[in-house]
N, C-alpha and C. Protein backbone atom coordinates (compact mmCIF):
# COMPACT_ATOMS: atom_id res chain seq x y z
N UNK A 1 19.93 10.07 -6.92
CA UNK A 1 19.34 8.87 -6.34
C UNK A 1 17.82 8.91 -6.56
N UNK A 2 17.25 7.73 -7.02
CA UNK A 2 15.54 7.92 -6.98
C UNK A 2 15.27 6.99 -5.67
N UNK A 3 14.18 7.25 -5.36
CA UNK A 3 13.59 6.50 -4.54
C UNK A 3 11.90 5.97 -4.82
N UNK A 4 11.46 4.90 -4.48
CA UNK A 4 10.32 4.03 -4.99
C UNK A 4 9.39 4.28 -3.63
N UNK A 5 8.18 4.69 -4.06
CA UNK A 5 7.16 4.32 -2.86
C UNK A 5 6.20 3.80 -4.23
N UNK A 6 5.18 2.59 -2.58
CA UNK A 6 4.33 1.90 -2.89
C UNK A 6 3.23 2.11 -2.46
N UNK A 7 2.02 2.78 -2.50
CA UNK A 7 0.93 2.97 -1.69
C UNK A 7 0.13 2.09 -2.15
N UNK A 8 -0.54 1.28 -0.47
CA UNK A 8 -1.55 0.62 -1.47
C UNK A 8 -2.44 0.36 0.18
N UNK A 9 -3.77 0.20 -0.45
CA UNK A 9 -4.81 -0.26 0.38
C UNK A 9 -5.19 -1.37 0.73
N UNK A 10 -4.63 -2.06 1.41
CA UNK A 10 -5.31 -3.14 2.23
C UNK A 10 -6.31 -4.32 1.17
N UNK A 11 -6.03 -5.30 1.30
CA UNK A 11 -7.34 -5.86 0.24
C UNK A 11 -8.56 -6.33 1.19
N UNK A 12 -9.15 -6.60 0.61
CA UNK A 12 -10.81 -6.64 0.64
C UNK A 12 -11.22 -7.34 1.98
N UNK A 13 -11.82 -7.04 2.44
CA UNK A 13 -12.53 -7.35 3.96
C UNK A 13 -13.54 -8.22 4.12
N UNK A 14 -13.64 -8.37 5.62
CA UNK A 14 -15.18 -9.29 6.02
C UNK A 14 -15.70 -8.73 6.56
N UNK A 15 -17.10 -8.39 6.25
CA UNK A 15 -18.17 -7.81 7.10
C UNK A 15 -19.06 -8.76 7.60
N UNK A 16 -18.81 -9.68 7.61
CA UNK A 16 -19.56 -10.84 8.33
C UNK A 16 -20.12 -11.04 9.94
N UNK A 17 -18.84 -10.34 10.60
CA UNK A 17 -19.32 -10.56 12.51
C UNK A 17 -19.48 -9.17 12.48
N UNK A 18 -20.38 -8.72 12.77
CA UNK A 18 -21.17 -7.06 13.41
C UNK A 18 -20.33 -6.91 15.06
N UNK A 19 -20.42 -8.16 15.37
CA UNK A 19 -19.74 -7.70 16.72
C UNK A 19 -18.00 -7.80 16.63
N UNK A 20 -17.23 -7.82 15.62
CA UNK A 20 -15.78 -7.00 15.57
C UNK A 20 -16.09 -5.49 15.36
N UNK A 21 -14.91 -4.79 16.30
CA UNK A 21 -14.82 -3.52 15.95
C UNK A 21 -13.59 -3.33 14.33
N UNK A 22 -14.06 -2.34 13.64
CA UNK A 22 -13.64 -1.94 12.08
C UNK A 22 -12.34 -2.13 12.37
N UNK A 23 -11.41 -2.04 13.24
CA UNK A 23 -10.24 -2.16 13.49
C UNK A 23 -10.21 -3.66 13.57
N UNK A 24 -10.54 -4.62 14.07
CA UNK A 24 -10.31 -6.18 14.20
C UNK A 24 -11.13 -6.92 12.63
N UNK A 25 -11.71 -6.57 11.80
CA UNK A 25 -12.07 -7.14 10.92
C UNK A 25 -10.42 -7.45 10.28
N UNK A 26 -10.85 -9.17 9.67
CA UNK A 26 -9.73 -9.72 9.06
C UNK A 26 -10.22 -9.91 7.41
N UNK A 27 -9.24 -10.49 6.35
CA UNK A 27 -9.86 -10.04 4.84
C UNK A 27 -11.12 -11.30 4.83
N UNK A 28 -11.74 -10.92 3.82
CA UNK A 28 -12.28 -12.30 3.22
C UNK A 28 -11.53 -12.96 2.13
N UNK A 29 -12.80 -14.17 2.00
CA UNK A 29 -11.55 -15.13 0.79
C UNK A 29 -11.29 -14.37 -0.16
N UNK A 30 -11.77 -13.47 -0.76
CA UNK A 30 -11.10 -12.42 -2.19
C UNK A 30 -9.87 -12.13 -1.59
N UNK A 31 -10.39 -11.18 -0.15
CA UNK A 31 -8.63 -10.53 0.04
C UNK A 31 -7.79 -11.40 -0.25
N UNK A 32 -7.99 -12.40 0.82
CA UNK A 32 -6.71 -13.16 1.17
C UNK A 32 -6.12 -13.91 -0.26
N UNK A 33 -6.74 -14.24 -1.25
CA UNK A 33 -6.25 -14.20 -2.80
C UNK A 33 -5.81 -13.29 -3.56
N UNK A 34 -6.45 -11.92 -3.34
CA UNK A 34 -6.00 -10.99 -3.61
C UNK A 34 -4.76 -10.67 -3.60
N UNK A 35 -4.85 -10.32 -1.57
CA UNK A 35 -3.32 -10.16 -1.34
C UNK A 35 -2.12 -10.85 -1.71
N UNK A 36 -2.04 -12.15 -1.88
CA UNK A 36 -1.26 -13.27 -2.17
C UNK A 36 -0.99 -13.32 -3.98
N UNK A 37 -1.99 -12.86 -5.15
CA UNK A 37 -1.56 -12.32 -5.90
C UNK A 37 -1.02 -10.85 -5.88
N UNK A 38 -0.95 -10.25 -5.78
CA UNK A 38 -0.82 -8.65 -5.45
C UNK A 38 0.57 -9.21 -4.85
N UNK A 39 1.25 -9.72 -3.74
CA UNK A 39 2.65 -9.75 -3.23
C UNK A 39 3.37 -10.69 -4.77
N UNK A 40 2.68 -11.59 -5.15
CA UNK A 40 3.91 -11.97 -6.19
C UNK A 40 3.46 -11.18 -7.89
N UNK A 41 2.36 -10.04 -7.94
CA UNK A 41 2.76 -9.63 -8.90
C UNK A 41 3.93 -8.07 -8.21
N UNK A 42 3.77 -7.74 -7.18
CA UNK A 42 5.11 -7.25 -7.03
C UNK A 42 6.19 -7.22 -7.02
N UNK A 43 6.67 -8.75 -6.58
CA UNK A 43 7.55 -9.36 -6.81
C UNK A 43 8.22 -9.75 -8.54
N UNK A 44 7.21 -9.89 -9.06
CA UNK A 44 7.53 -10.39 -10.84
C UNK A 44 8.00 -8.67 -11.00
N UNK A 45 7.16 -7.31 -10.82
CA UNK A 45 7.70 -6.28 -11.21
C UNK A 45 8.92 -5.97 -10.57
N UNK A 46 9.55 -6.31 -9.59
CA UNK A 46 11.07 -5.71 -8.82
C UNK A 46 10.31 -4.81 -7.83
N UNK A 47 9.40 -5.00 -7.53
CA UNK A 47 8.98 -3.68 -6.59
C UNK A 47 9.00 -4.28 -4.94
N UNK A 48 9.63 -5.22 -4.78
CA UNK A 48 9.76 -5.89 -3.19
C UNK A 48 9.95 -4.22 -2.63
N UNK A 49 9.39 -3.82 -1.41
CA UNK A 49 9.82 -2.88 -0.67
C UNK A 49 11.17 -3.00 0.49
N UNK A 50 12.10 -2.41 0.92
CA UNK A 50 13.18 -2.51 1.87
C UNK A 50 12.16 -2.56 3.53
N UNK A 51 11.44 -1.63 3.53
CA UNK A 51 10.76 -1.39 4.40
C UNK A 51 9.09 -1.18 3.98
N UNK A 52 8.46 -1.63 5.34
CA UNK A 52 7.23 -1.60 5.02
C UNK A 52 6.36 -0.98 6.52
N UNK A 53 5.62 0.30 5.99
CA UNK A 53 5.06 0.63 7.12
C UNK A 53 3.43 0.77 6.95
N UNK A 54 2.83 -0.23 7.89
CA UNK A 54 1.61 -1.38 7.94
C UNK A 54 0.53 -0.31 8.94
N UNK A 55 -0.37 -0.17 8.84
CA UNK A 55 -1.18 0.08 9.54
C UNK A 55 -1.60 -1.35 10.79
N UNK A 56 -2.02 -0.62 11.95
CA UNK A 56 -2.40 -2.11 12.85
C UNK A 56 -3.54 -2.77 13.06
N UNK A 57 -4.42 -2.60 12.05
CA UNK A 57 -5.50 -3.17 11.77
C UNK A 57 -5.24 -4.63 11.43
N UNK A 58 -6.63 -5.49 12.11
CA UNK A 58 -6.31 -6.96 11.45
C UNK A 58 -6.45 -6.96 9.96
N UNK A 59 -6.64 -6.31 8.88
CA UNK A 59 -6.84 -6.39 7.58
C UNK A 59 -6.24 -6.33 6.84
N UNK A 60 -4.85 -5.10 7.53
CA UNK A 60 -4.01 -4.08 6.69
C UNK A 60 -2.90 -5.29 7.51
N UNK A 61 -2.86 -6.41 8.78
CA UNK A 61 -1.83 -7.17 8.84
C UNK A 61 -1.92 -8.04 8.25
N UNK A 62 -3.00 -8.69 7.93
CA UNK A 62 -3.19 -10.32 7.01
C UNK A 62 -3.05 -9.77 5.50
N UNK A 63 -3.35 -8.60 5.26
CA UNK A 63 -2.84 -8.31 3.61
C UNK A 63 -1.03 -8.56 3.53
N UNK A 64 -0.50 -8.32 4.62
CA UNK A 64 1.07 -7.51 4.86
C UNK A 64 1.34 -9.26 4.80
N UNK A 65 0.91 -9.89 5.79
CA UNK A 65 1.54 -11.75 6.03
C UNK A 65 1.32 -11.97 4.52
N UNK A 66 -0.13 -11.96 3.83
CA UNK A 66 -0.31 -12.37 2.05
C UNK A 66 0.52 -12.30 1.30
N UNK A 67 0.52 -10.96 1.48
CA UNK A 67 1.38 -10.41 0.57
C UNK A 67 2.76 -10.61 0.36
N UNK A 68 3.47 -10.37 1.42
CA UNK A 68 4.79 -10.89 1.78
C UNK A 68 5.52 -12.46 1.81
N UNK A 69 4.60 -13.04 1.99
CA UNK A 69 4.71 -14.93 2.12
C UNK A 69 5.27 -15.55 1.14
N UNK A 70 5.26 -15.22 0.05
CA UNK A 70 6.16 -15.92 -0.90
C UNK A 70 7.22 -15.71 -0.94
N UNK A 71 7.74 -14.20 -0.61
CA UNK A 71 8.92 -13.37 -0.89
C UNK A 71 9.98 -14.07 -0.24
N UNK A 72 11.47 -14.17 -0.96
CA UNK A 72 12.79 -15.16 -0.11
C UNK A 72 13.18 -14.43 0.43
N UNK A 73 12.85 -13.36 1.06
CA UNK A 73 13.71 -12.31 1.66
C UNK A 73 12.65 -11.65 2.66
N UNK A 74 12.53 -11.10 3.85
CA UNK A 74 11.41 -10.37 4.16
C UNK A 74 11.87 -8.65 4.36
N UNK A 75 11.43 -7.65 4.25
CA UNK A 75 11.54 -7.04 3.86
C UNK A 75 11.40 -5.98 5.94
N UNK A 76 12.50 -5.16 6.71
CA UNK A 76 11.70 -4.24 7.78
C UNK A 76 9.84 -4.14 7.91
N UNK A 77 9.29 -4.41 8.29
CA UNK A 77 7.89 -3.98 8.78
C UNK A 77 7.82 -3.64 10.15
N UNK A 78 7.19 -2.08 10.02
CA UNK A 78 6.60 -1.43 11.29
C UNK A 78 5.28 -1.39 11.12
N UNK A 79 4.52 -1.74 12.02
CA UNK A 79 3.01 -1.67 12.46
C UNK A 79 2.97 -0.57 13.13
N UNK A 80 2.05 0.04 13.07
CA UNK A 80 1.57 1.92 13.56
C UNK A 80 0.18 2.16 13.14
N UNK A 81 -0.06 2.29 14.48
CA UNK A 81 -1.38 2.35 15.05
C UNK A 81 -1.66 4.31 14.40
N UNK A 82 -0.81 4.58 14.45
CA UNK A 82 -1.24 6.04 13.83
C UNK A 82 -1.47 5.87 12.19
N UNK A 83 -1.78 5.11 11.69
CA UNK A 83 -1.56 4.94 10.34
C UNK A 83 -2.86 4.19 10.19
N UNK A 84 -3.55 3.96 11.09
CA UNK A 84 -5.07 3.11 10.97
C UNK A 84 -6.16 4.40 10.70
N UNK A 85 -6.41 4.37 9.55
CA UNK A 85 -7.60 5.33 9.12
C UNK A 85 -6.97 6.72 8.97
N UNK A 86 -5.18 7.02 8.57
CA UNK A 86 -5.13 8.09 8.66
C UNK A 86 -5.41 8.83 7.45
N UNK A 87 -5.60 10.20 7.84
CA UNK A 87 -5.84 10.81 6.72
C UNK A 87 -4.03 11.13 5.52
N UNK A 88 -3.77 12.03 4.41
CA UNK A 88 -3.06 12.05 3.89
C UNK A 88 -2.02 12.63 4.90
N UNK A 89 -1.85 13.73 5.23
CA UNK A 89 -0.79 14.26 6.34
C UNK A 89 0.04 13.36 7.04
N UNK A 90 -0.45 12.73 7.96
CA UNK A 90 -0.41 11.40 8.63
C UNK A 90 0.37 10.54 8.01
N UNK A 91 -0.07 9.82 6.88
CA UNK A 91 0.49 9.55 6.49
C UNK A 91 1.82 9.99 5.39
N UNK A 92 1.95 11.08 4.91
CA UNK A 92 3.21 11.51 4.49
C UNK A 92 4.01 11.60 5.66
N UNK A 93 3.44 12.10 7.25
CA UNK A 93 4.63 12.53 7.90
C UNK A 93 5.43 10.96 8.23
N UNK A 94 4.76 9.97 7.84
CA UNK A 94 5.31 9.14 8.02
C UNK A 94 6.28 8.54 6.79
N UNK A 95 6.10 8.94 6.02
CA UNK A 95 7.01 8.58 4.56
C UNK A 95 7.90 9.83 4.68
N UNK A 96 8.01 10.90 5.47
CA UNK A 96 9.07 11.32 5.21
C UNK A 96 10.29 11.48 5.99
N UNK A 97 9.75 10.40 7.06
CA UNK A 97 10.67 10.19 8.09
C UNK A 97 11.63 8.98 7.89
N UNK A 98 10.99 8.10 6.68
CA UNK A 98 11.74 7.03 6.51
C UNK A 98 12.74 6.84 5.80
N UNK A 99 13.74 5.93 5.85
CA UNK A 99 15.04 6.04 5.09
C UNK A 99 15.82 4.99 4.05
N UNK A 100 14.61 4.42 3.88
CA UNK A 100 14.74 2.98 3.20
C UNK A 100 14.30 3.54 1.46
N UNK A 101 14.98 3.31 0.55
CA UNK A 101 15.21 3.64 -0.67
C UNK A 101 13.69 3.15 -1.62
N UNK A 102 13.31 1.76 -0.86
CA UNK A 102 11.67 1.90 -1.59
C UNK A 102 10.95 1.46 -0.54
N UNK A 103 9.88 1.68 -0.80
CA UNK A 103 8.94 1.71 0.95
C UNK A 103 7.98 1.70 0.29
N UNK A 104 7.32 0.44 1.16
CA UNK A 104 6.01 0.67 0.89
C UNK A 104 4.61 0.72 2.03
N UNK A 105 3.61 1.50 1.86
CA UNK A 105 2.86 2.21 3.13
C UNK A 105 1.72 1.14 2.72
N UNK A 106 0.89 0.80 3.85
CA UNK A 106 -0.12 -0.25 3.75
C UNK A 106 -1.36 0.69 4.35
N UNK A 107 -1.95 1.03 4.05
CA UNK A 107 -3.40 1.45 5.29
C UNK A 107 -4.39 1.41 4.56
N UNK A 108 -5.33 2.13 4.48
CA UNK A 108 -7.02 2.52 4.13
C UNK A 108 -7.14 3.76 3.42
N UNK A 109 -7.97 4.08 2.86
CA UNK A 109 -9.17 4.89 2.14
C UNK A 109 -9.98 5.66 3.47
N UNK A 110 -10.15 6.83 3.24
CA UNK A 110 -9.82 7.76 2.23
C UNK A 110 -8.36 8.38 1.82
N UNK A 111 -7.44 7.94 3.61
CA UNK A 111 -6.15 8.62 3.27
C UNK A 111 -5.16 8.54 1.90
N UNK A 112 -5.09 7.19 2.53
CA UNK A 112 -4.13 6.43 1.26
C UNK A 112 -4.77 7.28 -0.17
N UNK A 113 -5.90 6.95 -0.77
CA UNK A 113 -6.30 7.27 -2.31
C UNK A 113 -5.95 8.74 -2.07
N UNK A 114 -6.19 9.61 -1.16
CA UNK A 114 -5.94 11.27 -1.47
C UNK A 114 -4.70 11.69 -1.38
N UNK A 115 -3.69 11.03 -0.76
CA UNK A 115 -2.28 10.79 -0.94
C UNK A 115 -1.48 10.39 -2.24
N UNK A 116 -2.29 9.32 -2.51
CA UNK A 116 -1.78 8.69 -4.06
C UNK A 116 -2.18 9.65 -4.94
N UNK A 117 -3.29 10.61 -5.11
CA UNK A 117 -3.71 11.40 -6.13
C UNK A 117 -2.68 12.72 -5.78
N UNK A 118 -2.67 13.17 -4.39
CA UNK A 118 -1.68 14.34 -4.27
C UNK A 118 -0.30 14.03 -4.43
N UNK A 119 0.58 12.82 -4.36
CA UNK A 119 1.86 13.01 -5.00
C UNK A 119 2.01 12.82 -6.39
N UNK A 120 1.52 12.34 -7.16
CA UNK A 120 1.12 12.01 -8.79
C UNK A 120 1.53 13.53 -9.34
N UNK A 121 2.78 13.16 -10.70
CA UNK A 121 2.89 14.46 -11.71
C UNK A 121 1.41 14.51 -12.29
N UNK A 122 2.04 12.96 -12.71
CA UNK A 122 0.20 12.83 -13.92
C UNK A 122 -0.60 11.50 -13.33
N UNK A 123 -1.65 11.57 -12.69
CA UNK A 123 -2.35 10.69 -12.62
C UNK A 123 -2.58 9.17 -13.51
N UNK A 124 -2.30 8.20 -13.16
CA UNK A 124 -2.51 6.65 -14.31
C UNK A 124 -3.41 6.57 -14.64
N UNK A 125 -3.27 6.74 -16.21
CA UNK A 125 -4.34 6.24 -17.08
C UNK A 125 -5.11 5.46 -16.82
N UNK A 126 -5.80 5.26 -15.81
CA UNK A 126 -6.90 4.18 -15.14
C UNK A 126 -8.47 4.65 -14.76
N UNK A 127 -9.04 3.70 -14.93
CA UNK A 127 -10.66 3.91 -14.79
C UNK A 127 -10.69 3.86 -12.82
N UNK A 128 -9.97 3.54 -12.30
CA UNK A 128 -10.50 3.12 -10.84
C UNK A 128 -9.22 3.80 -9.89
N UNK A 129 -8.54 4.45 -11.21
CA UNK A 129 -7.48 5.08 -9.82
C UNK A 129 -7.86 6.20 -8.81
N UNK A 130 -8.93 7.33 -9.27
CA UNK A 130 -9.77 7.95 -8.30
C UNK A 130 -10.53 6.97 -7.14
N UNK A 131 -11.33 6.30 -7.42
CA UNK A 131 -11.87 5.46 -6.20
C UNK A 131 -11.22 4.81 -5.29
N UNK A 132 -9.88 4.39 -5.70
CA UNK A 132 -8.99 3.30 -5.16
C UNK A 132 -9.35 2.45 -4.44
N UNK A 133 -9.55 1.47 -5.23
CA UNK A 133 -10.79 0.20 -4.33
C UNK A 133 -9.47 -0.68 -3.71
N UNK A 134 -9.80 -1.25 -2.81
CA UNK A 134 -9.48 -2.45 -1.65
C UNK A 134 -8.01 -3.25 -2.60
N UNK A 135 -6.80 -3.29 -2.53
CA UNK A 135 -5.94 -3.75 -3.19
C UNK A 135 -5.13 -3.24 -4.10
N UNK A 136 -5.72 -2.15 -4.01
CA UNK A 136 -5.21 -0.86 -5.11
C UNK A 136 -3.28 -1.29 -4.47
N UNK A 137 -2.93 -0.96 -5.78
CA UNK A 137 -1.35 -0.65 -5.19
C UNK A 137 -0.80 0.46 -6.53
N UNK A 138 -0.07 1.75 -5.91
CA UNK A 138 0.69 2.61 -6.74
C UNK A 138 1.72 2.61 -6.97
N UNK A 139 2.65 2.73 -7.70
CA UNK A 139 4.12 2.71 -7.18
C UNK A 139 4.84 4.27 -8.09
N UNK A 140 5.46 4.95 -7.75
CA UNK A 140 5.72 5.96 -7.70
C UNK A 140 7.44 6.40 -7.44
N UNK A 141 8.04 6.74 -8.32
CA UNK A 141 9.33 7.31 -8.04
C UNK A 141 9.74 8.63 -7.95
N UNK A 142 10.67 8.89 -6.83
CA UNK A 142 10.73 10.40 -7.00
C UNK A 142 12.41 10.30 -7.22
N UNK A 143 12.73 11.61 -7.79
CA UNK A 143 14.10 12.10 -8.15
C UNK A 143 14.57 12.81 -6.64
N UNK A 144 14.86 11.98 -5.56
CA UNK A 144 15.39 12.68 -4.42
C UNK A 144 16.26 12.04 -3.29
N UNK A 145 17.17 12.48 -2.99
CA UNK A 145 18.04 11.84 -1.83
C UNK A 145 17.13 10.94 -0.65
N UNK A 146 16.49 11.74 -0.28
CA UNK A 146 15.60 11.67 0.87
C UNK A 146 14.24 11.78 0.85
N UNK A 147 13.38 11.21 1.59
CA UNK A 147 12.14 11.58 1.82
C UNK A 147 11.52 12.36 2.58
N UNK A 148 12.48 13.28 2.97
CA UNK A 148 12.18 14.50 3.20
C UNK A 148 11.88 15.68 2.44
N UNK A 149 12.22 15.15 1.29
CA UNK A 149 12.32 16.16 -0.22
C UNK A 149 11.68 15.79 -0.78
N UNK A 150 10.61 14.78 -1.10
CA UNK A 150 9.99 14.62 -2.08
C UNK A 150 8.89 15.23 -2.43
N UNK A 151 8.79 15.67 -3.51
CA UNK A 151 8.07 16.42 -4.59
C UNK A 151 6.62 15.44 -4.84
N UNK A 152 6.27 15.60 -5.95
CA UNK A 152 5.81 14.85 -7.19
C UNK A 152 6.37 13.66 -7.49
N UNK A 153 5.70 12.61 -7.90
CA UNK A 153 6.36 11.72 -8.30
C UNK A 153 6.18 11.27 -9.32
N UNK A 154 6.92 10.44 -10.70
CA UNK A 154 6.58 9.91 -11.46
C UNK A 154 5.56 8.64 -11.23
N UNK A 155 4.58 8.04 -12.32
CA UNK A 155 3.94 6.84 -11.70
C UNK A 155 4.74 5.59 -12.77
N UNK A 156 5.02 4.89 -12.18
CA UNK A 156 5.61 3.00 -12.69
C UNK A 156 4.35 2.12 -12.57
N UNK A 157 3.73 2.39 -11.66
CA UNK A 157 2.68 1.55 -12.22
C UNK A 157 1.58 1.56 -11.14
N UNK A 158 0.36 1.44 -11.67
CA UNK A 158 -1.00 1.21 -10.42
C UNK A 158 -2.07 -0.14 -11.20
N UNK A 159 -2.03 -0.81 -10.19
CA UNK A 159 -3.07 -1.82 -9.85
C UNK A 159 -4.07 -2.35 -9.10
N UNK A 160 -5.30 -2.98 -9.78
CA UNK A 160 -5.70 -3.02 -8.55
C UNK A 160 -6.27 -5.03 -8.83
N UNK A 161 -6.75 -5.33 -7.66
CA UNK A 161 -6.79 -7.16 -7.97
C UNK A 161 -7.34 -7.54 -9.14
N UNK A 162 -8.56 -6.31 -9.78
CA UNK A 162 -9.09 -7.14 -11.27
C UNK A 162 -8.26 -7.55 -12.27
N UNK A 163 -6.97 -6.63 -12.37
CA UNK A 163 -6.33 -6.67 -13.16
C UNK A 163 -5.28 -7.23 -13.63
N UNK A 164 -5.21 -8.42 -12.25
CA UNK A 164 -4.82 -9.88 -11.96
C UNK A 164 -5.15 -10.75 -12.50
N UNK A 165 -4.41 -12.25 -13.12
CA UNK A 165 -5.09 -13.28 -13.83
C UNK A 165 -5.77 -14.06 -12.40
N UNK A 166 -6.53 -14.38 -13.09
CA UNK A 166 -7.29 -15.43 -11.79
C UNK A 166 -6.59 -16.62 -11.29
């Protein structure tokens, strides 16, 4: 059995009101285009997730509504507040508790990018996959029953919004 994970970071933010706390910032107009391309170029690849586990940030939820909104089907989503700013640990212990065949994890930088670089056999031939800017998405298969076992993963593909038609 393989199984598909999706890591990806949240798209692009507003720093506009000083008085939201980093947790209540919602995207700006890039994100929210962003995200909304980014859910239907997932969709054109087959990569819809079964389950989706969202960080509870307003940023990492209006990417998740974007993203998801076109889709004819909606896909499990859990929101988890432990998943807001986590580091890599954190977040694996949460991918390996899950049981849904492709999954995809929504949160932030730094975790997410040091996660995506530590399950990688071989890193994607990409100029921006170290930085993993705002929209980044990985997708990654492993050769395993469970996600309790997973290794290394092969990479299927990483993107990030530039690499979107306008």
């Amino acid at each position: 059995m393989t199984l598909q994970l999706i890591l990806m970071r949240h798209a692009k933010s507003d720093w506009d009101d000083p008085a939201l706390s980093d947790r209540q910032r919602r995207l700006n107009d890039r994100g929210r285009r962003n995200a909304t391309a980014l859910g239907q170029w997932l969709a054109a690849q087959g990569y819809r997730p079964h389950l989706a586990l969202v960080s509870n940030a307003e940023r990492t939820g209006e990417t998740w509504l974007r993203l998801s909104a076109a889709w004819p089907d909606l896909p499990e989503v859990s929101f988890r507040p432990a998943l807001y700013n986590a580091g890599p640990d954190v977040l694996l212990r949460a991918i390996r508790a899950a049981t849904s065949p492709r999954l995809l994890v929504l949160a932030h930088n730094p975790g997410i990018g040091m996660l995506a670089e530590h399950l990688c056999q071989t890193p994607p031939n990409h100029e921006r996959f170290l930085d993993y800017p705002t929209g980044s998405a990985l997708v990654l298969e492993f050769d395993a029953e469970r996600w309790a076992d997973i290794g290394k993963g092969r990479v299927l593909d990483f993107i990030i919004p530039a690499d979107l038609p306008e």
